[in-house]
Protein backbone atom coordinates (compact mmCIF):
# COMPACT_ATOMS: atom_id res chain seq x y z
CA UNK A 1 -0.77 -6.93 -2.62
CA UNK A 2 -3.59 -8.49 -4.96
CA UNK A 3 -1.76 -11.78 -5.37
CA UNK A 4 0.91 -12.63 -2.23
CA UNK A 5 -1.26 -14.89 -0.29
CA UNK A 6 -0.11 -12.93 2.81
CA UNK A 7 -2.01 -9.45 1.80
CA UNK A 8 -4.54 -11.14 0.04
CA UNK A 9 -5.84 -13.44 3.35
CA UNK A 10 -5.55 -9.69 5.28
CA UNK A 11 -7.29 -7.65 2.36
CA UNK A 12 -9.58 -8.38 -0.25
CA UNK A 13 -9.57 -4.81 -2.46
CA UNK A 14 -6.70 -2.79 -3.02
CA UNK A 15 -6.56 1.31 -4.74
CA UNK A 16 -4.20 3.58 -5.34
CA UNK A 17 -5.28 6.54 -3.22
CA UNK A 18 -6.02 8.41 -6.52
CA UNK A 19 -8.25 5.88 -7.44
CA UNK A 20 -10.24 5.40 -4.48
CA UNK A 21 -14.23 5.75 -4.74
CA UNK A 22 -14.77 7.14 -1.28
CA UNK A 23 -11.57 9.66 -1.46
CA UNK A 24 -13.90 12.39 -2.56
CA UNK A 25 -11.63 14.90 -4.20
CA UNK A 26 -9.51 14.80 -0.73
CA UNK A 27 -5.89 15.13 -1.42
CA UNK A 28 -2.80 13.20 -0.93
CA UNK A 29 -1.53 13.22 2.24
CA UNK A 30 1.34 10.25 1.68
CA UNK A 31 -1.16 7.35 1.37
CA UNK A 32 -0.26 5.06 -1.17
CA UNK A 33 -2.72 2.59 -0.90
CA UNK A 34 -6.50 1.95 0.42
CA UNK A 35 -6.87 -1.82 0.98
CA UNK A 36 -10.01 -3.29 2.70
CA UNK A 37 -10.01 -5.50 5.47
CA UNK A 38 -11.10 -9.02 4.46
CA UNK A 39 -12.72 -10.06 7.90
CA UNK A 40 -13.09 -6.71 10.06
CA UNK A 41 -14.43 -4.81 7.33
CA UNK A 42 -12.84 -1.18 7.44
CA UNK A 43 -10.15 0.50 5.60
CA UNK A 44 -6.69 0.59 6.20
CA UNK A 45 -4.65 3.57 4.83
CA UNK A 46 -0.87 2.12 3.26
CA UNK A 47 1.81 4.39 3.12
CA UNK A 48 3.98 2.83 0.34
CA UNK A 49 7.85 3.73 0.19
CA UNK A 50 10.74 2.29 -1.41
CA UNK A 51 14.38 2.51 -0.22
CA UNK A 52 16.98 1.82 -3.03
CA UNK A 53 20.34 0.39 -1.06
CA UNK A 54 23.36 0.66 -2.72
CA UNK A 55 26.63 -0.64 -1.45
CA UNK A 56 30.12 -0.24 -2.42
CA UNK A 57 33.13 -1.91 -1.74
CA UNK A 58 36.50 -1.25 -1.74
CA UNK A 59 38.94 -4.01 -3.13
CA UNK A 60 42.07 -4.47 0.03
């Protein structure tokens, strides 16, 4: 997110949610990520996932 042009016109700082300054000892509730709005201002709260697909095919 800190170098795709895409997220980086949106947001212009990016944490982990362990690393966060303002998380104040809360804990993880599935955020991933805390980016900050580049033109709003604000915080937006990233739940980050990844889905491995695996196929398999069957030779006819």
């Amino acid at each position: 997110m800190t170098t795709d042009p895409t997220w980086t016109a949106r947001f212009d700082e990016v944490w982990l949610w362990q690393d966060w300054p303002d998380r104040d000892g809360k804990p993880d509730t599935g955020i991933g990520l805390v980016a900050r709005k580049r033109h709003r201002g604000g915080w937006c709260a990233i739940q980050v996932a990844l889905k491995i697909l695996r196929y398999s095919f069957q030779a006819r």
